[in-house]
Structure formats: structure tokens, C-alpha cells
C-alpha atoms as a PDB file:
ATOM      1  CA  UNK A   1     -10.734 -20.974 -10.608  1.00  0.00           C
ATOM      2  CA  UNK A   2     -10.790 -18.051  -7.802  1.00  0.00           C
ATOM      3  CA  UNK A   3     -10.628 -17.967  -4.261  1.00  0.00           C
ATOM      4  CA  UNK A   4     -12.216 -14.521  -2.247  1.00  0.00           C
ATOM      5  CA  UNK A   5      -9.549 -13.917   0.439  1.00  0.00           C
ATOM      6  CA  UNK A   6     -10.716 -13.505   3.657  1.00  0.00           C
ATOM      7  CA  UNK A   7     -11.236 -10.320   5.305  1.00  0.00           C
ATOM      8  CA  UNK A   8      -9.209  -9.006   8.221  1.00  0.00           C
ATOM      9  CA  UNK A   9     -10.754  -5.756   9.817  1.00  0.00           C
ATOM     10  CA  UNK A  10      -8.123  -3.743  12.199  1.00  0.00           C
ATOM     11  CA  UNK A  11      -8.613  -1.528  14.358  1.00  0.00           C
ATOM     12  CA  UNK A  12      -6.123   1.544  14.672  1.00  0.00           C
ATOM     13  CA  UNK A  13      -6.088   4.772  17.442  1.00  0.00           C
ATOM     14  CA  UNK A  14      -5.512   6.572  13.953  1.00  0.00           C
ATOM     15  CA  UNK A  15      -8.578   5.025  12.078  1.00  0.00           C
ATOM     16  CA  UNK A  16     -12.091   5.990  11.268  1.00  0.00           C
ATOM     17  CA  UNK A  17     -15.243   5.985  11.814  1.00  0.00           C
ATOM     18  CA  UNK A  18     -16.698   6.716   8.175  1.00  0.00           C
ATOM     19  CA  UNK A  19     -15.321   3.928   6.226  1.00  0.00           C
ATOM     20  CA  UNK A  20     -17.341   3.463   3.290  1.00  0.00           C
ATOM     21  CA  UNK A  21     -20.209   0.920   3.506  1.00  0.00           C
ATOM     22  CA  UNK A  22     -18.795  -0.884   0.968  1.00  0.00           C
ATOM     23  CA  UNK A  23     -16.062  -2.337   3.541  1.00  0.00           C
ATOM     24  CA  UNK A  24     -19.420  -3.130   6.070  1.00  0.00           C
ATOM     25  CA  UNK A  25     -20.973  -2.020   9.047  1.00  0.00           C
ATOM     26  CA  UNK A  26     -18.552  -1.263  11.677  1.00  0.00           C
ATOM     27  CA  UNK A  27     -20.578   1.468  14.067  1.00  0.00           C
ATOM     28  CA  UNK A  28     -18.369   3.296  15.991  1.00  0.00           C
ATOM     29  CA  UNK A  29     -14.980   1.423  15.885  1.00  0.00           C
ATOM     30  CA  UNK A  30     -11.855   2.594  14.684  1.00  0.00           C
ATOM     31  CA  UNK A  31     -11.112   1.154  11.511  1.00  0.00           C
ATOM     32  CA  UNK A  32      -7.346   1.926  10.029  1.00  0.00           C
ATOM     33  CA  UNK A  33      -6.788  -1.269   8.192  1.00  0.00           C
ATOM     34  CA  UNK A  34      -9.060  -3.664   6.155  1.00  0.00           C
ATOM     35  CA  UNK A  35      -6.831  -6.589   4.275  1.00  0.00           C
ATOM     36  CA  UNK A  36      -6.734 -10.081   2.567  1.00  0.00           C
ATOM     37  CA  UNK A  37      -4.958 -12.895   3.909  1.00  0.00           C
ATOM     38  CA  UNK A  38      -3.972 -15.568   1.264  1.00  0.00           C
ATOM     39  CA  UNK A  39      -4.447 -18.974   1.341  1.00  0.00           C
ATOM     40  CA  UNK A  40      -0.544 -19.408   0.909  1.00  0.00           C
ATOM     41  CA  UNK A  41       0.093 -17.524   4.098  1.00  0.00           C
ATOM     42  CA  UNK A  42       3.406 -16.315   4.847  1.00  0.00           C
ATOM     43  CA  UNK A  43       4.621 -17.989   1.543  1.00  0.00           C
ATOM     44  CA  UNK A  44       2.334 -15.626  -0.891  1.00  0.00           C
ATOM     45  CA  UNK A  45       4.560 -13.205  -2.620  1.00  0.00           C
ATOM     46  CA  UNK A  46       1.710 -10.000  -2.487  1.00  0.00           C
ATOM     47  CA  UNK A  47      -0.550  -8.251   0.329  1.00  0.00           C
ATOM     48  CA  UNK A  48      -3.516  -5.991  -0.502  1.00  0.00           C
ATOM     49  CA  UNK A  49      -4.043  -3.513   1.948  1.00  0.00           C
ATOM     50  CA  UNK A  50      -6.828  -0.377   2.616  1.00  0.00           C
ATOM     51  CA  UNK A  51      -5.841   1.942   4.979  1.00  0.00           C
ATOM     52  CA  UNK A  52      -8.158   4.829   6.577  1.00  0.00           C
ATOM     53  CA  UNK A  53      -6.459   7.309   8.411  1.00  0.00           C
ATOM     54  CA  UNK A  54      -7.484  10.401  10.573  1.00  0.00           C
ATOM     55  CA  UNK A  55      -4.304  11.148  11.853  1.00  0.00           C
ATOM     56  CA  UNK A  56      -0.757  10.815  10.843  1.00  0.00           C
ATOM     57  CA  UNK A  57       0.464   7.012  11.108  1.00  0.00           C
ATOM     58  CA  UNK A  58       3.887   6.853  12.523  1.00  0.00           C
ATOM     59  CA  UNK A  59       7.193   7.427  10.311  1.00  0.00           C
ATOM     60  CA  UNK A  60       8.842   4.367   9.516  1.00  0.00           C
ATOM     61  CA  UNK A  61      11.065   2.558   6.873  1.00  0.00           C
ATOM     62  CA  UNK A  62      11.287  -1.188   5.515  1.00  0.00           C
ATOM     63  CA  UNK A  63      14.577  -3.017   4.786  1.00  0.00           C
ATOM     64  CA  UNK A  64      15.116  -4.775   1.826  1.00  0.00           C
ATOM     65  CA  UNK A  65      15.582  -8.156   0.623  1.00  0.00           C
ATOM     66  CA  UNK A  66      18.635  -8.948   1.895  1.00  0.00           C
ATOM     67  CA  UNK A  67      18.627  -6.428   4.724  1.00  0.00           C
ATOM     68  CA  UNK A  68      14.669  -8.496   6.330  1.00  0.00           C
ATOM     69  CA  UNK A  69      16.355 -12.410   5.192  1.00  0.00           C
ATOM     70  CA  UNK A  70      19.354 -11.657   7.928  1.00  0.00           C
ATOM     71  CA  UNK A  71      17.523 -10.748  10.188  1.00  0.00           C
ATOM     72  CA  UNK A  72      15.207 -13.730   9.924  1.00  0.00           C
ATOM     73  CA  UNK A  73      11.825 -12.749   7.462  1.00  0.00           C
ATOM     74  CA  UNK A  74      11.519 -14.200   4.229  1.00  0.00           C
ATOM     75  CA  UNK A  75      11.561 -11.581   2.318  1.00  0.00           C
ATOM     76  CA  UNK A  76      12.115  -7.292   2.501  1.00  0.00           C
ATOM     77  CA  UNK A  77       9.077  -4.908   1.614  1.00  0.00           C
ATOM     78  CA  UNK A  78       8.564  -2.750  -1.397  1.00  0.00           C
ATOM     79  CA  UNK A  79       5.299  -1.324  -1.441  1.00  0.00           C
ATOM     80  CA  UNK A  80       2.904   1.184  -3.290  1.00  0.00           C
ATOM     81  CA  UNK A  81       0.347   3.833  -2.541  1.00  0.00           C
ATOM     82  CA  UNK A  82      -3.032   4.411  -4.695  1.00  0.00           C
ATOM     83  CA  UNK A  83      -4.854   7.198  -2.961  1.00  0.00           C
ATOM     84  CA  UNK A  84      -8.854   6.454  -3.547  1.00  0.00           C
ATOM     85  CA  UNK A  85      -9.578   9.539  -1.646  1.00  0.00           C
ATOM     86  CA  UNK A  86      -7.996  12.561   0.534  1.00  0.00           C
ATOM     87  CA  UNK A  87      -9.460  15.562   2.578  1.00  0.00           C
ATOM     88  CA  UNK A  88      -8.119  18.712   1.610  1.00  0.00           C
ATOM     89  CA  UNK A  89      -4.972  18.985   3.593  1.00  0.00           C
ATOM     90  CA  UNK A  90      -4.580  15.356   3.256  1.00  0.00           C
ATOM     91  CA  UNK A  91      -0.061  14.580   2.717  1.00  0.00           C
ATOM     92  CA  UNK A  92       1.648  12.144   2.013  1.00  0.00           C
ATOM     93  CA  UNK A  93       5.334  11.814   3.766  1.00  0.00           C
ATOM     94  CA  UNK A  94       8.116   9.976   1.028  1.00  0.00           C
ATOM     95  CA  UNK A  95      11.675  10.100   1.433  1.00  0.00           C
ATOM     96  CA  UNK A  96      13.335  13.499   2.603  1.00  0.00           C
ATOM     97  CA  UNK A  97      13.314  16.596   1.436  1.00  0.00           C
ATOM     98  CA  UNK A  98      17.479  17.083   2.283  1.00  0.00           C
ATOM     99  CA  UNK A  99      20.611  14.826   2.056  1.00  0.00           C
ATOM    100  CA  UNK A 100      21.766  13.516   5.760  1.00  0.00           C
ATOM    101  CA  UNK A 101      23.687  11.338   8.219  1.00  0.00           C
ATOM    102  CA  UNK A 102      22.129   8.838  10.184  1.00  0.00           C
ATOM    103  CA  UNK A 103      23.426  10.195  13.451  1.00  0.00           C
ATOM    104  CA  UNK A 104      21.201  13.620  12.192  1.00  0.00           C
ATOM    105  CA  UNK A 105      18.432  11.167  11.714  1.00  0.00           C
ATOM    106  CA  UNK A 106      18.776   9.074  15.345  1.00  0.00           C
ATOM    107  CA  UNK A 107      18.673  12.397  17.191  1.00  0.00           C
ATOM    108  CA  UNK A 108      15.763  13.925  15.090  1.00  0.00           C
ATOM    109  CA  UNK A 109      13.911  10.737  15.857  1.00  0.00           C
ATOM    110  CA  UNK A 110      14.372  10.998  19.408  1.00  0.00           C
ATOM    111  CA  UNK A 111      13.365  14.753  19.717  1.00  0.00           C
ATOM    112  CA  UNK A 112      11.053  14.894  17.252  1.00  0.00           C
ATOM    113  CA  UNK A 113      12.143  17.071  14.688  1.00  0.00           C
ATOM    114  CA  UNK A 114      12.442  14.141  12.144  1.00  0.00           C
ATOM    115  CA  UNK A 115       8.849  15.237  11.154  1.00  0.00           C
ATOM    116  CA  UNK A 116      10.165  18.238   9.765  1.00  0.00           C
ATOM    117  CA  UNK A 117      13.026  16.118   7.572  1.00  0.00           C
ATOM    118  CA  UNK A 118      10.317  14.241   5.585  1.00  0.00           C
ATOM    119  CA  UNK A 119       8.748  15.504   2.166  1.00  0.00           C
ATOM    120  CA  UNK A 120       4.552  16.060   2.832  1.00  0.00           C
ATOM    121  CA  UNK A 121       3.602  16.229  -0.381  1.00  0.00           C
ATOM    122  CA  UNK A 122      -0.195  17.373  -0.644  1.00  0.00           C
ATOM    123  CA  UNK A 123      -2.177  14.121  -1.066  1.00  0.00           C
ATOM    124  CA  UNK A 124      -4.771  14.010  -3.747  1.00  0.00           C
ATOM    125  CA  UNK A 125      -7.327  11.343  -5.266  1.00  0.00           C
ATOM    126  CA  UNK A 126      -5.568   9.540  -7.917  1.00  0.00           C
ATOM    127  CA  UNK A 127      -1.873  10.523  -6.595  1.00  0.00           C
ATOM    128  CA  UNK A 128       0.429   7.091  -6.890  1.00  0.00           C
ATOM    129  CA  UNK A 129       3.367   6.699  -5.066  1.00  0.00           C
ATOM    130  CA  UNK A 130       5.829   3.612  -4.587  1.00  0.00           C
ATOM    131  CA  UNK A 131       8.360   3.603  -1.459  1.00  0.00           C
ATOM    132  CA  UNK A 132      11.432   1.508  -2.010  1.00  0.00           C
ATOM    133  CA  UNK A 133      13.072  -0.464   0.554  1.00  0.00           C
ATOM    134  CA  UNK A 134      14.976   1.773   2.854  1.00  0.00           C
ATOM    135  CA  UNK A 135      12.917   5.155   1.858  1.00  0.00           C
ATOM    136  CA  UNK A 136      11.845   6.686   5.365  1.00  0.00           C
ATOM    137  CA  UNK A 137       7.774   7.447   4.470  1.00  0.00           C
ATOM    138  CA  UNK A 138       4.347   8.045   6.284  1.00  0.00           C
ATOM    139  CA  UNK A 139       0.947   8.259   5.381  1.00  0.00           C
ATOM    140  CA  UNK A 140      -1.226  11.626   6.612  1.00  0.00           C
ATOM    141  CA  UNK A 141      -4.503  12.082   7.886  1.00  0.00           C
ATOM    142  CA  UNK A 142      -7.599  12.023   5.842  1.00  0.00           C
ATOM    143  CA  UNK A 143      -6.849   9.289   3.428  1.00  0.00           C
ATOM    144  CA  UNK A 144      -8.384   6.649   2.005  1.00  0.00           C
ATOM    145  CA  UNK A 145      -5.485   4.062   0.050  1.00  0.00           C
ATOM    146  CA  UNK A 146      -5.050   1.153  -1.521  1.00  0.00           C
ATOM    147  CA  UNK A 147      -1.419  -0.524  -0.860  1.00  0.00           C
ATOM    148  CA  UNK A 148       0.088  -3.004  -2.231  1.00  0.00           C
ATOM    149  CA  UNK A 149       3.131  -4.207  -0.867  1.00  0.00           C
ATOM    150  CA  UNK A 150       5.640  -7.655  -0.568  1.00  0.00           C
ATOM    151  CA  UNK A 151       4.020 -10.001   1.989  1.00  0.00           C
ATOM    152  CA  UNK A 152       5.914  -9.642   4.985  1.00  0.00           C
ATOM    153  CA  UNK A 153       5.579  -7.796   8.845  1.00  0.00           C
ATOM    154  CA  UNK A 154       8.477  -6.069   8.726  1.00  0.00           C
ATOM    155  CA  UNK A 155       8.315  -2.265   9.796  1.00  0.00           C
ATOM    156  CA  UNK A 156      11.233  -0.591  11.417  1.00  0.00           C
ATOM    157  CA  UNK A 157       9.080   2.652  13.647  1.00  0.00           C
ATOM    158  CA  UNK A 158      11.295   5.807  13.819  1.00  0.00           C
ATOM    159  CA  UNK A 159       8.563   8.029  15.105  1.00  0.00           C
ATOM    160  CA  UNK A 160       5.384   7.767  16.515  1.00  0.00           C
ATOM    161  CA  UNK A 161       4.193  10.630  17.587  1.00  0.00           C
ATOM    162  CA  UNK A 162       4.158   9.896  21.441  1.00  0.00           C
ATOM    163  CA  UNK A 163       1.940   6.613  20.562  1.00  0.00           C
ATOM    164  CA  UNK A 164       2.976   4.137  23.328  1.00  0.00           C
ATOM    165  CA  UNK A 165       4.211   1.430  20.518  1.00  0.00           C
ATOM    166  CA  UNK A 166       7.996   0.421  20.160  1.00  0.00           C
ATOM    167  CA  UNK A 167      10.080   2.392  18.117  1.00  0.00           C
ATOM    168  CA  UNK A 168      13.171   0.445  16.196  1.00  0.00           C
ATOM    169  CA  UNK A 169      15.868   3.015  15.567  1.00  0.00           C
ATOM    170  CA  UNK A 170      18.686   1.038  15.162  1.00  0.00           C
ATOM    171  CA  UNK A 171      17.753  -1.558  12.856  1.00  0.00           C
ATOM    172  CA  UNK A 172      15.264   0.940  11.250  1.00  0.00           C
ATOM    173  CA  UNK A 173      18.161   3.548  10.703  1.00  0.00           C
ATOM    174  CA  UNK A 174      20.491   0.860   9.588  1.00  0.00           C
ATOM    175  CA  UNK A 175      18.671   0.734   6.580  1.00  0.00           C
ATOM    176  CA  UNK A 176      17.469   4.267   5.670  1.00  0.00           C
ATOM    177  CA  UNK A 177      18.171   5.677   2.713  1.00  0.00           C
ATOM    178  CA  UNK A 178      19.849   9.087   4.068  1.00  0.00           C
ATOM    179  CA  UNK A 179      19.124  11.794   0.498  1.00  0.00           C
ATOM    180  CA  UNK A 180      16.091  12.686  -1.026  1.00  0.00           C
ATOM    181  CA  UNK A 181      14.599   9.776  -3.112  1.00  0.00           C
ATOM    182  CA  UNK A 182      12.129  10.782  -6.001  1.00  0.00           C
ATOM    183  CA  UNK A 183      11.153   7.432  -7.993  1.00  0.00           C
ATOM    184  CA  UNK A 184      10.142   8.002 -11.643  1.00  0.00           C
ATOM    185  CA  UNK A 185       6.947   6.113 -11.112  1.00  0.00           C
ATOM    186  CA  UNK A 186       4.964   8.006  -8.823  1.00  0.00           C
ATOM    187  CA  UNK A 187       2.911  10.441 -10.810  1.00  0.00           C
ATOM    188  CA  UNK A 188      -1.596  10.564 -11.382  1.00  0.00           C
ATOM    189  CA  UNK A 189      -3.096   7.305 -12.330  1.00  0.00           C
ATOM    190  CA  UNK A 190      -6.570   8.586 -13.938  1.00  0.00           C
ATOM    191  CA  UNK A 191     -10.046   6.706 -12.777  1.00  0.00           C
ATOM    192  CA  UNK A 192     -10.334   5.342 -16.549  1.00  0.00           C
ATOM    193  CA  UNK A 193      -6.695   4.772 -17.071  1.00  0.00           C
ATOM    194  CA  UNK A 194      -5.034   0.900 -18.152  1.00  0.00           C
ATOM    195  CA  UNK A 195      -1.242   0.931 -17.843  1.00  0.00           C
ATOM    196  CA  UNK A 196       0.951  -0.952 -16.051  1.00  0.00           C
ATOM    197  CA  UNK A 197       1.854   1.072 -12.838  1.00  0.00           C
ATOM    198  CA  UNK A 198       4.857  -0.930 -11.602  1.00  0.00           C
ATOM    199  CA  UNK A 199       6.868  -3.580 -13.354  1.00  0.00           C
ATOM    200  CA  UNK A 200       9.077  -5.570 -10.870  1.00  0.00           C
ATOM    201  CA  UNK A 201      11.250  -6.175  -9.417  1.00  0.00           C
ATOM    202  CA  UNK A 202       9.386  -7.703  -6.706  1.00  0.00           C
ATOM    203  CA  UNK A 203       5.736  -7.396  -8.407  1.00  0.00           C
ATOM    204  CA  UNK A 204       3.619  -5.946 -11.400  1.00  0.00           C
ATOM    205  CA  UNK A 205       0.996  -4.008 -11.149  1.00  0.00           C
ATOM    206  CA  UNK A 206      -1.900  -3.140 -13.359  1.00  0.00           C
ATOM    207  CA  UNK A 207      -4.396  -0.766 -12.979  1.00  0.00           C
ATOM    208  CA  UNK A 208      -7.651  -1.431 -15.095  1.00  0.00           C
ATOM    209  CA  UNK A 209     -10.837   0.338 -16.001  1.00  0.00           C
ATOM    210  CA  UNK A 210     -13.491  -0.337 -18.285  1.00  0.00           C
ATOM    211  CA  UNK A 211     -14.362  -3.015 -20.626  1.00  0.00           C
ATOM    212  CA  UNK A 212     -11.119  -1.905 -22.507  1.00  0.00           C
ATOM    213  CA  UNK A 213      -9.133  -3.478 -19.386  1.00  0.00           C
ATOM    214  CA  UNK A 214      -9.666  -6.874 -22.020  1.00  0.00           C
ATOM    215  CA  UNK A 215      -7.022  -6.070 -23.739  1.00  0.00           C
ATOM    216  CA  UNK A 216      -3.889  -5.504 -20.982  1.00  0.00           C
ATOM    217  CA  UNK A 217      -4.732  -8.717 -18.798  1.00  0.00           C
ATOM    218  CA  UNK A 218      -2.330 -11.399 -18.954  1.00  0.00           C
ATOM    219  CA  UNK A 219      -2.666 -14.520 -20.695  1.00  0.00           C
ATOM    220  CA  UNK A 220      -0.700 -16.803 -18.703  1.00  0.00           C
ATOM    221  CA  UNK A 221      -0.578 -18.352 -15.368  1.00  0.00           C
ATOM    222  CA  UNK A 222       0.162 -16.874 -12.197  1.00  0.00           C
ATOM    223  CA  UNK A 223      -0.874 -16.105  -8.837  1.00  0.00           C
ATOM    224  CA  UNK A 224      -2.801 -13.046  -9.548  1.00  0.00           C
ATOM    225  CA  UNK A 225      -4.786 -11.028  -6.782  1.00  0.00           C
ATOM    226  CA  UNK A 226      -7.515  -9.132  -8.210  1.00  0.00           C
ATOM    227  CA  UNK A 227      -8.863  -5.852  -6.393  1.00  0.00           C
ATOM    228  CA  UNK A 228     -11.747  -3.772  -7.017  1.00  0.00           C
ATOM    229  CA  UNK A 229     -11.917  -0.112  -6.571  1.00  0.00           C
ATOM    230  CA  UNK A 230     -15.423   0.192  -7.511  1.00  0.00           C
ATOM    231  CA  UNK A 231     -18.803  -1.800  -8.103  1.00  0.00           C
ATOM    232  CA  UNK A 232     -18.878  -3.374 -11.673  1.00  0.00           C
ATOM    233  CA  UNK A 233     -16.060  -5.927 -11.146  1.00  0.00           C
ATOM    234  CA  UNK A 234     -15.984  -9.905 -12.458  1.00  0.00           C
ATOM    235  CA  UNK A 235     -14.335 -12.942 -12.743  1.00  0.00           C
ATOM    236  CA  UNK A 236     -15.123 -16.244 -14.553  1.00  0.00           C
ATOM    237  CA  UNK A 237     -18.853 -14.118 -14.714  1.00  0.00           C
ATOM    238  CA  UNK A 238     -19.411 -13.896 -10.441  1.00  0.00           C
ATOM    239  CA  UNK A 239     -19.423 -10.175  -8.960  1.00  0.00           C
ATOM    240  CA  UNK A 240     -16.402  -9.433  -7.488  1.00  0.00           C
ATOM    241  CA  UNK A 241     -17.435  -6.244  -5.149  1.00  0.00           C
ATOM    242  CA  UNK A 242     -15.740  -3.388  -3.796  1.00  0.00           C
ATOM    243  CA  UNK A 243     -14.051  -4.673  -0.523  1.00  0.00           C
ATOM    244  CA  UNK A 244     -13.217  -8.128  -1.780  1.00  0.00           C
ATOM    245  CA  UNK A 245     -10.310  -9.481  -3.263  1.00  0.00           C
ATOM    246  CA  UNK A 246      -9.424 -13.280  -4.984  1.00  0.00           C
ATOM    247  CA  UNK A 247      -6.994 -14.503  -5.936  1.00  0.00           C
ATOM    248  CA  UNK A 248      -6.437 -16.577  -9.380  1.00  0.00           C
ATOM    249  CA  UNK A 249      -4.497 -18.190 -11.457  1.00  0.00           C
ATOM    250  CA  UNK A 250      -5.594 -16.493 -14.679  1.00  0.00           C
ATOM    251  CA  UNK A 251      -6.445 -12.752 -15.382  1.00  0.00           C
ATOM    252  CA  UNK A 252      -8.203 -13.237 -18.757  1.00  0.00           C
ATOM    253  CA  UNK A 253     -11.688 -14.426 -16.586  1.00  0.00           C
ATOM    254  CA  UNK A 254     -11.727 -10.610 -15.711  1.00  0.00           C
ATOM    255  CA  UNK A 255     -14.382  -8.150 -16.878  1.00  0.00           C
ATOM    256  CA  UNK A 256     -15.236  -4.494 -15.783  1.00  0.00           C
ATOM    257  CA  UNK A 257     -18.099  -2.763 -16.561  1.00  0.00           C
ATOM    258  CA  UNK A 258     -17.834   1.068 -18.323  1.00  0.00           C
ATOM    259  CA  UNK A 259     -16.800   3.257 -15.179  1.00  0.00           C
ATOM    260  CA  UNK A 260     -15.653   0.283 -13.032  1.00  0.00           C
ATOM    261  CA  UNK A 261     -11.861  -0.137 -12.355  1.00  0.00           C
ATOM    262  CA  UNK A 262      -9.267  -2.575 -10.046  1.00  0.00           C
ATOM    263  CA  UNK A 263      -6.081  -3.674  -9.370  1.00  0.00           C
ATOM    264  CA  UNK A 264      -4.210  -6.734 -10.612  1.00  0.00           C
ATOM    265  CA  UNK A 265      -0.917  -7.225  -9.004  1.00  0.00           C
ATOM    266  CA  UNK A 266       1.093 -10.941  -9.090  1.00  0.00           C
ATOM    267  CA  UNK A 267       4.723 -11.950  -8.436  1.00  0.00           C
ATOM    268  CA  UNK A 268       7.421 -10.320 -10.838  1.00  0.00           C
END
């Protein structure tokens, strides 16, 4: 059995016009978000996100388990990058690229000059990245991502560019990570690559392609959320297209077709 999560279509000062048609017809607005909402609502573990960006979001950090529960959400937020797409000057901002203090970072915030404390790292197609709790990060302009991420609205805003949105620099500094903060599983995730991209400790993550995809999906039961990245997707034999998602409580109903590939992420 499957359910197809319904679709919730955002509109962002920093989105785009251009989304793929995949995602629908949405003329001129300005799409920066397209994601699922689960049937379990605030009690489902996992979010799928798409994000389409033409201009830099705002820099920002998430708290972590313990960090979000006192301070009243159920959970903290781990969450992952896939980049489907990126124009050429396209970056990606993860950690910083210098050890600290948070007083350096509350008066760089305020001026500014925090933009120039983050690591841009040149953005390509392919290019996975996962931000822990408390790593200050930002996505670019001219990207087109997959995230997946705990289920929770939690984002502490440091910067924003001048955007007329609150910023949170006390609670989001509280819970910054203040050195640089490489994590060994960010790296190139090929179009026709299976491997297990992240394993806990909040979720797993799988990233399939192929018919050979068969052979890594899970056997058992859990809440799954299946993702396609590409036409050529299937469960329990029904289509499965390219801006849907459903969740499930088995994996082996999957199939891809040669070329196709998804996602399959589900509770660690």
C-alpha cells in the first residue's frame, strides 16, 4: 500500500520562473519551494523538499535535538542537499571556512560581513552535501535541489540579505557550530549510482537508479518516502512521476526503469 503526498507549491522573492514542467504549470510566479506533506503531520519523522533558487536564500543554522525539544519542537533538523542542477556560478554555502567566537559571528551578522565567513563551494549537478545540526549553511543562486531533512520548522535566520523577514541571532548563534565543519559524506553521487548516501542517525538515505536499484531496497517495514528524480519510476506497478512523492510501508514494490533514478529515505 502507498499514499502520493500532497503537493505544497511556495512561493519565494528568491524563486523562479523556469521550474521544470514536470513540477506543473505555474506562469509567471515565483516558485522557491515545492514539498510533500505527510499524512502523519507533525509526527512524520522525514520531509522531502525541492528548492529553486535565483538568488542566495538567507544564511541560517538549525539546532539539534535537544537544543529544538527545549525550546518547544519535537524534534532538531539534520538535513541533506542533492543538487539536480546548477548554473555555472551556482555555490553552495556549508559551515565556515575559519575557526571563531560567537561574539565575531553576532557582529558579522549584523554588518554583513558574515557572508564572507561562510565556505561557497562551487555548486555542481550531482554535488551531495549534508549540514548537521548547528552548521551555519546557505544555498546559492541557480540551483535546482532535492533536500531531505528531519520534519520540523525550525530555522534560526542569521542573515538575510536586507530581506524584510526576522532574523534570530541569539537562539540561532546559541547553537552554531563556531570552526570549519567538513562531514565525510558529502562528496558526487553519480546519475546511475545505488549506495546508501546517509545512514542515521536521524534517517537513511538511498539513492537508486536503474533496474539494479532491486537489489539495495529494504525488505522490511517502515515508513518509507519514495522520490523520483526522473520519469521511469514505480511502485506496486503504478507510475510514480517526477514531482510526486508516496509514502509506504515497503520498498521492495519499487521498480526503475534503465536511466531512471529516486530517493528512498525512512526513519533511522
Amino acid at each position: 500500500m502507498f499514499t502520493r503526498l500532497q503537493t505544497l507549491v511556495v512561493e519565494k522573492p528568491w524563486g523562479r520562473t523556469d521550474i521544470p514542467s514536470d513540477f506543473g504549470d505555474f506562469g509567471d510566479r515565483r516558485i522557491g519551494e515545492i514539498w510533500f506533506a505527510h499524512p502523519d503531520g507533525d509526527d512524520a519523522q522525514i520531509m522531502v523538499k525541492f528548492l529553486f533558487t535565483s538568488e542566495r536564500l538567507s544564511i541560517q543554522v538549525h539546532p539539534d535535538d535537544d537544543a529544538a525539544q527545549a525550546a518547544g519542537y519535537p524534534r532538531g533538523k539534520e538535513e541533506c542537499w542533492l543538487v539536480l542542477d546548477a548554473k555555472p556560478d551556482a555555490e553552495l554555502g556549508v559551515g565556515l571556512i575559519a575557526e571563531t567566537t560567537r561574539e565575531a559571528l553576532h557582529g558579522a551578522a549584523l554588518d554583513g560581513t558574515i557572508v564572507d565567513m561562510i565556505d561557497w563551494r562551487r555548486a555542481r549537478a550531482d554535488d551531495f552535501v549534508y549540514n548537521q545540526a548547528g552548521t551555519i549553511h546557505a544555498i546559492g543562486a541557480g540551483l535546482t535541489v532535492v533536500e531531505v531533512q528531519q520534519n520540523v520548522d525550525c530555522t534560526y535566520r542569521l542573515y538575510d540579505y536586507g530581506r524584510p523577514r526576522e532574523l534570530h541571532l541569539e537562539a540561532g548563534l546559541a547553537v552554531s557550530e563556531t570552526a570549519p565543519r567538513p562531514d565525510p559524506r558529502d562528496g558526487r553521487v553519480a546519475a546511475n549510482d545505488n549506495r546508501l548516501l546517509v545512514d542515521g542517525p536521524h534517517f537513511r538515505l538511498l539513492h537508486l537508479s536503474g533496474p539494479d536499484a532491486a537489489g539495495l531496497l529494504p525488505q522490511h517495514d517502515a515508513d518509507f518516502t519514495f522520490t523520483p528524480l526522473s520519469q521511469g519510476c514505480s511502485i506496486s506497478g503504478e507510475e510514480v512521476k517526477l514531482g510526486e512523492c508516496v509514502a509506504t510501508d515497503r520498498a521492495d514494490r519499487i521498480a526503475l526503469a534503465p536511466g531512471a533514478r529516486a530517493l528512498l529515505c525512512w526513519p533511522a
